[in-house]
N, C-alpha and C. Protein backbone atom coordinates (compact mmCIF):
# COMPACT_ATOMS: atom_id res chain seq x y z
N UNK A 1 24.44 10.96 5.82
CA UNK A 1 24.00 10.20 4.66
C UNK A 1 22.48 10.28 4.55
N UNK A 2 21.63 10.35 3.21
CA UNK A 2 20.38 10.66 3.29
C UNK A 2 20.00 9.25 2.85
N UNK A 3 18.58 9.30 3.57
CA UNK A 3 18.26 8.09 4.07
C UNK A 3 17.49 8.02 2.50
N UNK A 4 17.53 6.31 2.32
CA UNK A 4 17.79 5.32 0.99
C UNK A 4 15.99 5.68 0.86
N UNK A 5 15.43 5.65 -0.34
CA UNK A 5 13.68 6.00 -0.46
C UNK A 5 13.27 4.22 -0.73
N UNK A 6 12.61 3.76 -0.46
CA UNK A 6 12.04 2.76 -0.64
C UNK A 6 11.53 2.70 -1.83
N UNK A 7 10.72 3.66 -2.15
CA UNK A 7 10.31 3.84 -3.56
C UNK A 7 11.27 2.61 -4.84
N UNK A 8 12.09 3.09 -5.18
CA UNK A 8 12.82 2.91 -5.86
C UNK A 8 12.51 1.24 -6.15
N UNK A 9 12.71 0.85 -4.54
CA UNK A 9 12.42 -1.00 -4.68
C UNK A 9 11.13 -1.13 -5.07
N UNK A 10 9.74 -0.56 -4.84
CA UNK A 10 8.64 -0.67 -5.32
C UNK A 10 8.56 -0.32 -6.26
N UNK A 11 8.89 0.16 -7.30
CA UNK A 11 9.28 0.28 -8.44
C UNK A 11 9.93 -0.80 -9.64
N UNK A 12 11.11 -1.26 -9.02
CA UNK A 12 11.69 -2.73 -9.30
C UNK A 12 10.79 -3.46 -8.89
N UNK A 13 10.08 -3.44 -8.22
CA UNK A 13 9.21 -4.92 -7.83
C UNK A 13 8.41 -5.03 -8.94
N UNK A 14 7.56 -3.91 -9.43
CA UNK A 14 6.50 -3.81 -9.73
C UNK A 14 7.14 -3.90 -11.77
N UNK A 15 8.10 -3.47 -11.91
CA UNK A 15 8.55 -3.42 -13.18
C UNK A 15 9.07 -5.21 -13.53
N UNK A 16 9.60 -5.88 -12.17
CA UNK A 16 9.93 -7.47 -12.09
C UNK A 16 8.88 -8.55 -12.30
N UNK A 17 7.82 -7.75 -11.90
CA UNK A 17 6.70 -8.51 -12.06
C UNK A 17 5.86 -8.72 -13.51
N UNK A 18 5.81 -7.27 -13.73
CA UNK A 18 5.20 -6.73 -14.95
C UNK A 18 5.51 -6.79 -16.45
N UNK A 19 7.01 -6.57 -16.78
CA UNK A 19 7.66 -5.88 -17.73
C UNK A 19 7.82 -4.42 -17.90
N UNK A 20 7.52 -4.13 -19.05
CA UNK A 20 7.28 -2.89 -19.44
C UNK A 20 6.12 -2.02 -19.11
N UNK A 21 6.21 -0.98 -18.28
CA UNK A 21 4.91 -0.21 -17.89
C UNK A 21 5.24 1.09 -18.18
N UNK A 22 4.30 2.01 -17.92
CA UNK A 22 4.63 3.47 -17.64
C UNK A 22 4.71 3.97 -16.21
N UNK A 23 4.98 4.62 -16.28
CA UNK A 23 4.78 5.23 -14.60
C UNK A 23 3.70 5.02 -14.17
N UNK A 24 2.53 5.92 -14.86
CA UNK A 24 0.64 5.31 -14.93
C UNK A 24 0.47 4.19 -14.12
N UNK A 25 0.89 3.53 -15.12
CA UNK A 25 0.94 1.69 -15.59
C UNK A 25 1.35 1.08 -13.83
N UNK A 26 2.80 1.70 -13.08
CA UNK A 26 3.01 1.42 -11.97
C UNK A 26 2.35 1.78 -10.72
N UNK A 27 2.12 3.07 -11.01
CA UNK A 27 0.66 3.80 -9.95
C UNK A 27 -0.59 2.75 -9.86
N UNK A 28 -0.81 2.78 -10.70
CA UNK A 28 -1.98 2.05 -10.75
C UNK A 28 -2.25 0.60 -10.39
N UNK A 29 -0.23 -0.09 -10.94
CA UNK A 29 -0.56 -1.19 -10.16
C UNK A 29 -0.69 -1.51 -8.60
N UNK A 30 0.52 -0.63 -7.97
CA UNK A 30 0.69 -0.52 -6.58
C UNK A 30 -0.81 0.46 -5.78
N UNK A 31 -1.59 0.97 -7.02
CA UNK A 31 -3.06 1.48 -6.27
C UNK A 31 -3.67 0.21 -6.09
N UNK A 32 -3.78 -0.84 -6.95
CA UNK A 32 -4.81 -1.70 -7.09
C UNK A 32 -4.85 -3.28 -6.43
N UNK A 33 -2.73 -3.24 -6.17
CA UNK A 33 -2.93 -4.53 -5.36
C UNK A 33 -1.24 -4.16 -4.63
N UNK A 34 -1.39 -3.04 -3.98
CA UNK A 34 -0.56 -2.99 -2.78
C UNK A 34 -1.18 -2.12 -2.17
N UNK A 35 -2.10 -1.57 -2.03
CA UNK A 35 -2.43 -0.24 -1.35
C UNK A 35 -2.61 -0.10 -0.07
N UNK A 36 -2.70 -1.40 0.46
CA UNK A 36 -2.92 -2.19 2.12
C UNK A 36 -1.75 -1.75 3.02
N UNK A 37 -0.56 -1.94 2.15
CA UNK A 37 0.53 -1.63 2.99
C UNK A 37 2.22 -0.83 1.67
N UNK A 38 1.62 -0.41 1.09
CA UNK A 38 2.82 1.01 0.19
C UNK A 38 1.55 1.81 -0.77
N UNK A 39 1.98 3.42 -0.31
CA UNK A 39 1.33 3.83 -1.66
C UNK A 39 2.69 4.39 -2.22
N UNK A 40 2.72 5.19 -3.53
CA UNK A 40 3.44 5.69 -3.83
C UNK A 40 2.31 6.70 -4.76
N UNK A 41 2.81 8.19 -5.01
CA UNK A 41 2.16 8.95 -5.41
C UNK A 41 3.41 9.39 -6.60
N UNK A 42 2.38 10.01 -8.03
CA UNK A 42 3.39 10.34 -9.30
C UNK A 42 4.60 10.95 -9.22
N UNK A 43 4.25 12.01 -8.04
CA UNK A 43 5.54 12.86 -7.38
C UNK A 43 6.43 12.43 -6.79
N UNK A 44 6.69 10.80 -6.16
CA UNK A 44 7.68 9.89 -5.87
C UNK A 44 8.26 9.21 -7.39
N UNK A 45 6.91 8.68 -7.89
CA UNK A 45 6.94 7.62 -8.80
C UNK A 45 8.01 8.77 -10.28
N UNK A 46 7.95 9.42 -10.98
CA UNK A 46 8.58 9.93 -11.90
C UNK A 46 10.12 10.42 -11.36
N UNK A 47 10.10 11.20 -10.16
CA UNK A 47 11.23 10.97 -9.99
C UNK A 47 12.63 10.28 -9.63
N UNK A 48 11.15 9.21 -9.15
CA UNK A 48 12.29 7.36 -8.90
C UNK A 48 13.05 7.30 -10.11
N UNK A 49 12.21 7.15 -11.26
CA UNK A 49 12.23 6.72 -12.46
C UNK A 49 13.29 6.89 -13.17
N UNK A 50 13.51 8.59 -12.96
CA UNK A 50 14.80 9.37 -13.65
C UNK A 50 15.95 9.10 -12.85
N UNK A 51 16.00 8.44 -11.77
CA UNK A 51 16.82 8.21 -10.74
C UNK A 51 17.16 7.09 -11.37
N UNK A 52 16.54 6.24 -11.34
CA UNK A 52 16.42 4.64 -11.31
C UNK A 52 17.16 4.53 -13.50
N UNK A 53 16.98 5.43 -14.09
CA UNK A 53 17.58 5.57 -15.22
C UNK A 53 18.88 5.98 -14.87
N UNK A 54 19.04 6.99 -14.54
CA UNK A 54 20.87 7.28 -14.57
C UNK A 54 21.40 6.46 -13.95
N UNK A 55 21.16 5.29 -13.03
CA UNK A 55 21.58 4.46 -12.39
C UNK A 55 22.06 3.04 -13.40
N UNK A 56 21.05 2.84 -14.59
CA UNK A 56 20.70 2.08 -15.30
C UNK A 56 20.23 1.17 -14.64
N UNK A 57 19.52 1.18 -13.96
CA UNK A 57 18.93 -0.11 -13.34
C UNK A 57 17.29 -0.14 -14.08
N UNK A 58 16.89 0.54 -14.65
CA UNK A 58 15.72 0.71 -15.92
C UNK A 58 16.04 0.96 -16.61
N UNK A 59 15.41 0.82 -17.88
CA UNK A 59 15.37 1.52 -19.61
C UNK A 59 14.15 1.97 -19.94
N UNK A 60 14.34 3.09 -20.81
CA UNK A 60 13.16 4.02 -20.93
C UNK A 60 12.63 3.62 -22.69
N UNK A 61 11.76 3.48 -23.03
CA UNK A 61 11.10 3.42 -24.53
C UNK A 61 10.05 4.31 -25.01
N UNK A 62 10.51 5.30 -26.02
CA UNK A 62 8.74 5.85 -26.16
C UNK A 62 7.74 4.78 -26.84
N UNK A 63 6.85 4.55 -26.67
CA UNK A 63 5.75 3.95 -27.66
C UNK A 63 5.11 5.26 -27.95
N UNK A 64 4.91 5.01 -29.69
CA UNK A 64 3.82 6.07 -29.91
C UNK A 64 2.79 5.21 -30.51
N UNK A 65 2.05 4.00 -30.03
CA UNK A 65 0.92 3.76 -30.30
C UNK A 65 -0.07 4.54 -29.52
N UNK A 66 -1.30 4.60 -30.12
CA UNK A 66 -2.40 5.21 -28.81
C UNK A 66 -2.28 6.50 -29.43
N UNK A 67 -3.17 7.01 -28.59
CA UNK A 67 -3.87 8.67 -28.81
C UNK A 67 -2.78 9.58 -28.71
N UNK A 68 -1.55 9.21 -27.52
CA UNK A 68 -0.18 10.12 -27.23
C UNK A 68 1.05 8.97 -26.79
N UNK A 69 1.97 9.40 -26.76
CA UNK A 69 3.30 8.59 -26.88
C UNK A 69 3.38 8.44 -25.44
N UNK A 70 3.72 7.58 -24.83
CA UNK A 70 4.29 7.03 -23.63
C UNK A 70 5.54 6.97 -23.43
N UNK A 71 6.04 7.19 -22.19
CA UNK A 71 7.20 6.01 -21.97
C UNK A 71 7.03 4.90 -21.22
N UNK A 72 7.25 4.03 -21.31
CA UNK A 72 7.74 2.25 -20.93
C UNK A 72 9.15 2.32 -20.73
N UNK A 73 8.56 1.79 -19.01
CA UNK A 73 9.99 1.45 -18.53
C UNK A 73 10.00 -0.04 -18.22
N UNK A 74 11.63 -0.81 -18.27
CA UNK A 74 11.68 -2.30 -18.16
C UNK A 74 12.69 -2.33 -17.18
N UNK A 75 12.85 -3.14 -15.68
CA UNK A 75 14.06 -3.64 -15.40
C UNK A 75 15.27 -4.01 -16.18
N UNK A 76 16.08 -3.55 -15.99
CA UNK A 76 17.59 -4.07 -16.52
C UNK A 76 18.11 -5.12 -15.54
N UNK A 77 19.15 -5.84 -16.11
CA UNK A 77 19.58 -7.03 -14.77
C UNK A 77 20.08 -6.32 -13.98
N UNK A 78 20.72 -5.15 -14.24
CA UNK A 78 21.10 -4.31 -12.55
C UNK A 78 20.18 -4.14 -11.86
N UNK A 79 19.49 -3.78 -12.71
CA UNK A 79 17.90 -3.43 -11.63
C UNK A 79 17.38 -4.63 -11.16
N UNK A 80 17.49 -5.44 -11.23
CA UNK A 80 17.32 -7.25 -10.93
C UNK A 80 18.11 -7.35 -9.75
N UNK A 81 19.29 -7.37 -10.09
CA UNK A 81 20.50 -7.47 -8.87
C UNK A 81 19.97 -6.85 -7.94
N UNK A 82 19.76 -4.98 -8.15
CA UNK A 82 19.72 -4.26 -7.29
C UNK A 82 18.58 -4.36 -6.22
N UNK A 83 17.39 -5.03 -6.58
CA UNK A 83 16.24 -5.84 -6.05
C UNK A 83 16.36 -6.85 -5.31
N UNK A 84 17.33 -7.72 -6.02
CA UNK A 84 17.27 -8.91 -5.26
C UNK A 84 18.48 -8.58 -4.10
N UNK A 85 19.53 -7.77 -4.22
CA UNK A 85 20.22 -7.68 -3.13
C UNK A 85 19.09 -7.01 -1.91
N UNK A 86 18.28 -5.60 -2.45
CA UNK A 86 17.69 -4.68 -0.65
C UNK A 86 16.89 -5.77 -0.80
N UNK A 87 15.96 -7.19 -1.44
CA UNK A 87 15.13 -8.28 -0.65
C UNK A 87 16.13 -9.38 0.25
N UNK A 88 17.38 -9.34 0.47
CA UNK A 88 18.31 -10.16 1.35
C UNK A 88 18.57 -9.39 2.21
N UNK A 89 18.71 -7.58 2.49
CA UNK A 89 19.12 -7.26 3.41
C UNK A 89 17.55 -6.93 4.52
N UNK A 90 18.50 -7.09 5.58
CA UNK A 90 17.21 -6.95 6.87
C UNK A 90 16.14 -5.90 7.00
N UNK A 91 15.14 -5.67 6.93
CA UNK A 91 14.24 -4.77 6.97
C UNK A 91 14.66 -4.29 7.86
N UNK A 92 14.32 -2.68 7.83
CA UNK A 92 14.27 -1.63 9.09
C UNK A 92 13.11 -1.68 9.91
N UNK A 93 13.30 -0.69 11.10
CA UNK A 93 11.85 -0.73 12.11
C UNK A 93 10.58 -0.54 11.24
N UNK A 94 9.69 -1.34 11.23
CA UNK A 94 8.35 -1.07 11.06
C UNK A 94 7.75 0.14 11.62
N UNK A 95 7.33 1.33 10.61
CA UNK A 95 6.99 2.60 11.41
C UNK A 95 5.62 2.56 10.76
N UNK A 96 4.35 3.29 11.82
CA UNK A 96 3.24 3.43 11.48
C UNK A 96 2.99 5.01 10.78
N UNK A 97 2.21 5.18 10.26
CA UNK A 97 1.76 6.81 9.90
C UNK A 97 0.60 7.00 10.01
N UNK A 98 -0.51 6.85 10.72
CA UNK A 98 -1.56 6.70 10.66
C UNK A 98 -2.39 8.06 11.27
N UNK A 99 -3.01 9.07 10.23
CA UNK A 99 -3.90 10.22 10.74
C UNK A 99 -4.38 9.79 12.02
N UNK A 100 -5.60 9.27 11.39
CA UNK A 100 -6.57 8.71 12.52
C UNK A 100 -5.78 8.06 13.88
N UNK A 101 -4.92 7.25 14.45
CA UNK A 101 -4.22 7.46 15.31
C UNK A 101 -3.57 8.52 16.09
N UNK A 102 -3.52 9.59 14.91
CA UNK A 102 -2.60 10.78 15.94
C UNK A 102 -4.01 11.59 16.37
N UNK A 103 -5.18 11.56 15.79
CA UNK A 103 -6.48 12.55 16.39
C UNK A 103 -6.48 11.45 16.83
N UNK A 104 -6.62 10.60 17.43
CA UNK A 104 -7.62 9.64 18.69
C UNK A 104 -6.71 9.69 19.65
N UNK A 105 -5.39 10.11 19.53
CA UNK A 105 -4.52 10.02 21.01
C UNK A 105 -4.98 11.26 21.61
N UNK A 106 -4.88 12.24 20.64
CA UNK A 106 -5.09 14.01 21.01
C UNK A 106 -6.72 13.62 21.15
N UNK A 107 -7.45 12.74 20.87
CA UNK A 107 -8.86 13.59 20.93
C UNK A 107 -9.85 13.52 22.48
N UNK A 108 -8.93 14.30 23.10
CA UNK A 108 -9.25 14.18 24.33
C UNK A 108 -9.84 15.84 24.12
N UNK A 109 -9.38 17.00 23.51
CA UNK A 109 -9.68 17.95 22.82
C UNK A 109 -11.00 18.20 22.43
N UNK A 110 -11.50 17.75 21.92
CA UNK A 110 -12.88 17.37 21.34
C UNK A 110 -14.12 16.80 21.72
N UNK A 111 -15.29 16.71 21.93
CA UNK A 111 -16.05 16.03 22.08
C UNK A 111 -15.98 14.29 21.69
N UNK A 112 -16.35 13.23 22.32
CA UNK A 112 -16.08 12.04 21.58
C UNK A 112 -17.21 11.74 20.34
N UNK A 113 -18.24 12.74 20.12
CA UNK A 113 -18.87 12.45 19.03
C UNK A 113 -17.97 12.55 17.47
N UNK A 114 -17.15 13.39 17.91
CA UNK A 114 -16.57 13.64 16.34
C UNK A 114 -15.64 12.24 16.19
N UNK A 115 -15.00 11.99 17.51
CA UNK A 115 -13.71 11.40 17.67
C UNK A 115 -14.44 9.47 16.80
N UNK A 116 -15.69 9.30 17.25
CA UNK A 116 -16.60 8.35 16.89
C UNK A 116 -17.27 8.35 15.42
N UNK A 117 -17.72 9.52 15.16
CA UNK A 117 -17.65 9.80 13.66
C UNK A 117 -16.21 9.02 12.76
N UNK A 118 -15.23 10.04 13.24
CA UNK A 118 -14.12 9.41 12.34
C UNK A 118 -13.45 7.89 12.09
N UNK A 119 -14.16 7.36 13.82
CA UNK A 119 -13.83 6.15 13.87
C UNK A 119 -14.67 5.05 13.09
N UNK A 120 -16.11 5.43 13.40
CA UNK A 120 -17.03 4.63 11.80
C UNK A 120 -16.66 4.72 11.01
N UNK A 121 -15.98 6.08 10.24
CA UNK A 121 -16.02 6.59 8.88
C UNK A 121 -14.77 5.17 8.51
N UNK A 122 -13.93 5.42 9.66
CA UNK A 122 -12.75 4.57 9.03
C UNK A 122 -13.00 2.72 8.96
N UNK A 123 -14.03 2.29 9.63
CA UNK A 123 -15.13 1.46 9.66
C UNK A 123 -15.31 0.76 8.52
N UNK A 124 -15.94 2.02 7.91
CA UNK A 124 -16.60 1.51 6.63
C UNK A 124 -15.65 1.32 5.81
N UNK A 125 -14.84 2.05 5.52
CA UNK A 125 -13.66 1.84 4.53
C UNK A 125 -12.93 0.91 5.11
N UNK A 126 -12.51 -0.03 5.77
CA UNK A 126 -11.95 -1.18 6.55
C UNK A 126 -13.07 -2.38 6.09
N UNK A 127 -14.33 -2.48 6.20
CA UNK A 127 -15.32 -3.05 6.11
C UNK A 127 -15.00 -3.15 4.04
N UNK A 128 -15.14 -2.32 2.96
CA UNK A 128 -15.21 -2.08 2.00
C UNK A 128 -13.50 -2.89 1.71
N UNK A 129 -12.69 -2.60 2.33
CA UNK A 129 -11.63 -3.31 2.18
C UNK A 129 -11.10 -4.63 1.67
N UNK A 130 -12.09 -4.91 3.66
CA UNK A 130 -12.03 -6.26 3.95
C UNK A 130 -12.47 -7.38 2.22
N UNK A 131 -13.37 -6.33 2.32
CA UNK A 131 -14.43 -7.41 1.22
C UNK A 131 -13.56 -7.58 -0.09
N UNK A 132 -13.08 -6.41 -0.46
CA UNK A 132 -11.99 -6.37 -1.70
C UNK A 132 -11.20 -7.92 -1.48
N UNK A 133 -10.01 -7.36 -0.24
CA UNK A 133 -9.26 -8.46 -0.10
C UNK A 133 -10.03 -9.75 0.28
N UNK A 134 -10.92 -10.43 0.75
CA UNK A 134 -11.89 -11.53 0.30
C UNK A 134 -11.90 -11.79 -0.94
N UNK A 135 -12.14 -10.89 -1.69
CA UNK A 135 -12.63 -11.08 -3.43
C UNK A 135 -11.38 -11.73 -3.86
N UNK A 136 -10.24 -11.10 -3.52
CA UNK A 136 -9.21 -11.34 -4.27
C UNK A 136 -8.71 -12.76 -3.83
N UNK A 137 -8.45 -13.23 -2.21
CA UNK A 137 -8.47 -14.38 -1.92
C UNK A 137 -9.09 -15.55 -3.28
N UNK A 138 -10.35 -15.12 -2.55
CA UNK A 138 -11.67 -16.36 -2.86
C UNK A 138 -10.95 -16.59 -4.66
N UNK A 139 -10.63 -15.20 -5.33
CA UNK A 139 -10.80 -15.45 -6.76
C UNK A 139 -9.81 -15.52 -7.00
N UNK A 140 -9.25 -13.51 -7.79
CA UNK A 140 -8.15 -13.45 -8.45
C UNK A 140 -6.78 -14.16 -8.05
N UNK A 141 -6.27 -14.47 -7.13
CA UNK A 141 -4.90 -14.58 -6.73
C UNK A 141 -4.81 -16.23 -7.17
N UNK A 142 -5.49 -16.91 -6.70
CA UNK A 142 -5.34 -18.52 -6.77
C UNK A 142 -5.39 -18.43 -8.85
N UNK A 143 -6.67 -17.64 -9.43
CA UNK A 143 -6.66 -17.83 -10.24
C UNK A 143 -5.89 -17.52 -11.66
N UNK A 144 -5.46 -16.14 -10.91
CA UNK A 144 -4.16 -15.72 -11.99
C UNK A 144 -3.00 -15.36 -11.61
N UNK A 145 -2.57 -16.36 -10.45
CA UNK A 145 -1.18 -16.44 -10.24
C UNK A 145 -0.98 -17.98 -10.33
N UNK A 146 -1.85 -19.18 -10.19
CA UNK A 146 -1.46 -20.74 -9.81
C UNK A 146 -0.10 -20.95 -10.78
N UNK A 147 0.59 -21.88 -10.25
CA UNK A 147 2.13 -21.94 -10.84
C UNK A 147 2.97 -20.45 -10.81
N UNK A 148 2.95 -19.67 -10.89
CA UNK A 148 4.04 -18.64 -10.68
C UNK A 148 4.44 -18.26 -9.57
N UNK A 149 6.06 -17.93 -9.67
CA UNK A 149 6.51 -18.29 -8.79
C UNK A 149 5.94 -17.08 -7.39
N UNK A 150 5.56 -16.07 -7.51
CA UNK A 150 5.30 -15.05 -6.78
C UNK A 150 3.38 -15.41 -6.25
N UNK A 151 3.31 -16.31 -6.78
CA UNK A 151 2.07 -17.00 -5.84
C UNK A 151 1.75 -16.86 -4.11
N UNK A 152 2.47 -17.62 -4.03
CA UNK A 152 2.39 -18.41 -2.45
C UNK A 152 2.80 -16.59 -1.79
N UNK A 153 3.92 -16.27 -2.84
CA UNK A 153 4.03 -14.79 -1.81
C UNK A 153 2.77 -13.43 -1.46
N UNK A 154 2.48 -13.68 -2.94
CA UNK A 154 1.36 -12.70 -2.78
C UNK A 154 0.14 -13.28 -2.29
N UNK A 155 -0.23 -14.38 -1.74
CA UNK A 155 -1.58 -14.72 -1.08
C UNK A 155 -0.74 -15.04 0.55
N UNK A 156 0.50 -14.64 0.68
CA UNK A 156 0.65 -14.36 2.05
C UNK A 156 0.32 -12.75 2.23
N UNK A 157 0.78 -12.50 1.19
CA UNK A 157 0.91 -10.60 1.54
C UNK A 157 -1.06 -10.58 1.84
N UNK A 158 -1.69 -11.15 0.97
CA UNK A 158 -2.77 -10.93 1.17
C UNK A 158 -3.66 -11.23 2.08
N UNK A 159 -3.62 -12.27 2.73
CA UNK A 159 -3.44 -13.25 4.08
C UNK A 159 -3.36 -12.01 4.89
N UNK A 160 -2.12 -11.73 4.93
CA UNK A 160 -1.55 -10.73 6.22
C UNK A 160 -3.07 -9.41 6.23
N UNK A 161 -3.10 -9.06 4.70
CA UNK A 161 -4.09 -7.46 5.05
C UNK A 161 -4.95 -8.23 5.53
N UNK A 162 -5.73 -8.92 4.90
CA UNK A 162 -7.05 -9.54 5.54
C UNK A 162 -7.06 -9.68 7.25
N UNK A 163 -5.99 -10.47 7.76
CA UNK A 163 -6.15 -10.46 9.36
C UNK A 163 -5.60 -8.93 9.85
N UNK A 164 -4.92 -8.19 9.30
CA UNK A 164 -4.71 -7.13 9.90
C UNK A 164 -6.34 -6.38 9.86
N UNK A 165 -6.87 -6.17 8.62
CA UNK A 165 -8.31 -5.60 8.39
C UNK A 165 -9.32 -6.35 9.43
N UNK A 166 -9.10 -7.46 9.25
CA UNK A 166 -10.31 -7.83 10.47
C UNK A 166 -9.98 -7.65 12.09
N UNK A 167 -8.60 -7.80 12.23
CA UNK A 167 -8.03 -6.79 13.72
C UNK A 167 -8.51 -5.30 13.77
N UNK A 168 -8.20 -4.78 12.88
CA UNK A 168 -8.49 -3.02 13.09
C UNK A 168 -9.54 -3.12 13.40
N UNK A 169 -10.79 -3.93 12.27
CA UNK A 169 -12.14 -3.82 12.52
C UNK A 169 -12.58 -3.79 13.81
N UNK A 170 -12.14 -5.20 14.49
CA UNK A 170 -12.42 -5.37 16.07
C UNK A 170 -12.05 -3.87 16.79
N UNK A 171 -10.63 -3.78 16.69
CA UNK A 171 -10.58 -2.95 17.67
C UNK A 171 -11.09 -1.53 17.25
N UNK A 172 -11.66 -1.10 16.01
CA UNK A 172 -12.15 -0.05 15.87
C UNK A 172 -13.98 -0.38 16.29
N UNK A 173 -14.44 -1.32 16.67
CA UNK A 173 -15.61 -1.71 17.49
C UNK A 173 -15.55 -1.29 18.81
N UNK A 174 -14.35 -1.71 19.26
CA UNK A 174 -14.33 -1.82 20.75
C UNK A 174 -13.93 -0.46 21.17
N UNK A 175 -13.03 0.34 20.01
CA UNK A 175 -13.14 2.28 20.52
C UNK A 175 -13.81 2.61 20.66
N UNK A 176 -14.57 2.46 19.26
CA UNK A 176 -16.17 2.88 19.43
C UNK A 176 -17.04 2.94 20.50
N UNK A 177 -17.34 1.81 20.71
CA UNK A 177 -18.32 1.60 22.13
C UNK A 177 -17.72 2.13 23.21
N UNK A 178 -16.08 2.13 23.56
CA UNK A 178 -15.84 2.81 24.67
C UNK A 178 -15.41 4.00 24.61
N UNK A 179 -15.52 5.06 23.69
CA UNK A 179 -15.83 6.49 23.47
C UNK A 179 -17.68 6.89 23.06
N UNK A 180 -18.28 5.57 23.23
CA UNK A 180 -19.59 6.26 23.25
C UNK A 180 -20.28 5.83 24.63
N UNK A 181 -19.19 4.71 25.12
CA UNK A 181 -19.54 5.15 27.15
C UNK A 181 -19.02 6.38 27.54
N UNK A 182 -17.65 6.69 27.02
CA UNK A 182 -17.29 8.17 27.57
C UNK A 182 -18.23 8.77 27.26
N UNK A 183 -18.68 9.01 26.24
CA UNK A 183 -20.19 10.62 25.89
C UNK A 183 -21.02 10.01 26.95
N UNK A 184 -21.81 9.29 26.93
CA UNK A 184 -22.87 8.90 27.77
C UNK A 184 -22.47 9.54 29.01
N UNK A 185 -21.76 9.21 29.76
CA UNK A 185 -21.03 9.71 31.34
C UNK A 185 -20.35 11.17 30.66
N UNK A 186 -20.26 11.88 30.00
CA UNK A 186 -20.14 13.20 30.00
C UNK A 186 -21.30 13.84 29.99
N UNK A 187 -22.84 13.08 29.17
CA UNK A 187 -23.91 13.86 28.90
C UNK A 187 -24.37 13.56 30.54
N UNK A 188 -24.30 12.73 31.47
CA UNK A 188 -24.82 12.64 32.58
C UNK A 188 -24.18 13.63 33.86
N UNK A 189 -23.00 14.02 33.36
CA UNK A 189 -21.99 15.22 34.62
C UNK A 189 -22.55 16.32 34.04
């Protein structure tokens, strides 16, 4: 049996939340306030779509307002059902994918200057993060979700990146410094 794409539910989520979007419309949302923990790229996202149509669990609309015609897609109540049933069943193992993890196990290979490079680089973008998800705390979430019902959920989801981002941070401090004691005691042998 081939294994079920997740996609599909990020898709329903994002169409449950929204209404009517385009594919665009869904990229962009899951770029702009899930990106911490799902991406999905157009090459998942369009072919969910056509999936997620013959299923009828969406409906497709052209709009031709605007410069070129769109399609807008909307949850159907199957697609409702079909959401709210995979959010009752048990999540699977939590699996990581992380580049930068698989060069820092191997980067015994390498000098630790590069291995330290990549580990700032990822630093800063953790650091640039952090601050995003702050912004959104401090502001958007309290302010344009108060009363709805997906509130309290999404300033947990957000909650969660924030302490995960300020964990990585730490421990991408503490690699740091102890791959730039390793160089030190390599430049001294």
């Amino acid at each position: 049996m081939a294994k079920e794409s997740k996609s599909r539910y990020a898709i329903l989520g994002v169409l449950s939340h929204r209404g009517e979007l385009s594919g665009y419309d869904i990229k962009q949302f899951l770029l702009e306030r899930a990106c911490y923990f799902w991406a999905e790229s157009e090459s998942q996202i369009y072919p969910s779509l056509k999936r997620l149509m013959a299923e009828e669990l969406v409906t497709c609309r052209e709009d031709a307002h605007g410069a070129r015609a769109r399609k807008l897609y909307k949850i159907t109540e199957s697609g409702l059902i079909a959401l709210q049933a995979w959010l009752k069943a048990p999540s699977i193992k939590y699996q990581i994918r992380d580049e930068l993890i698989l060069k820092l196990f191997f980067g015994c290979h390498v000098e630790p200057a590069i291995m330290i490079e990549h580990l700032q680089a990822a630093r800063r973008r953790e650091i640039e993060f952090l601050y995003l998800v702050n912004r959104a705390l401090d502001n958007n979430i309290d302010h344009c979700l108060e009363g709805m019902p997906q509130h309290e959920y999404v300033r947990a989801v957000a909650r969660g990146g924030q302490r995960c981002t300020q964990a990585t941070i730490e421990w991408l401090d503490e690699t740091i410094a102890s791959l730039q004691r390793l160089e030190k005691k390599t430049h001294l042998n």
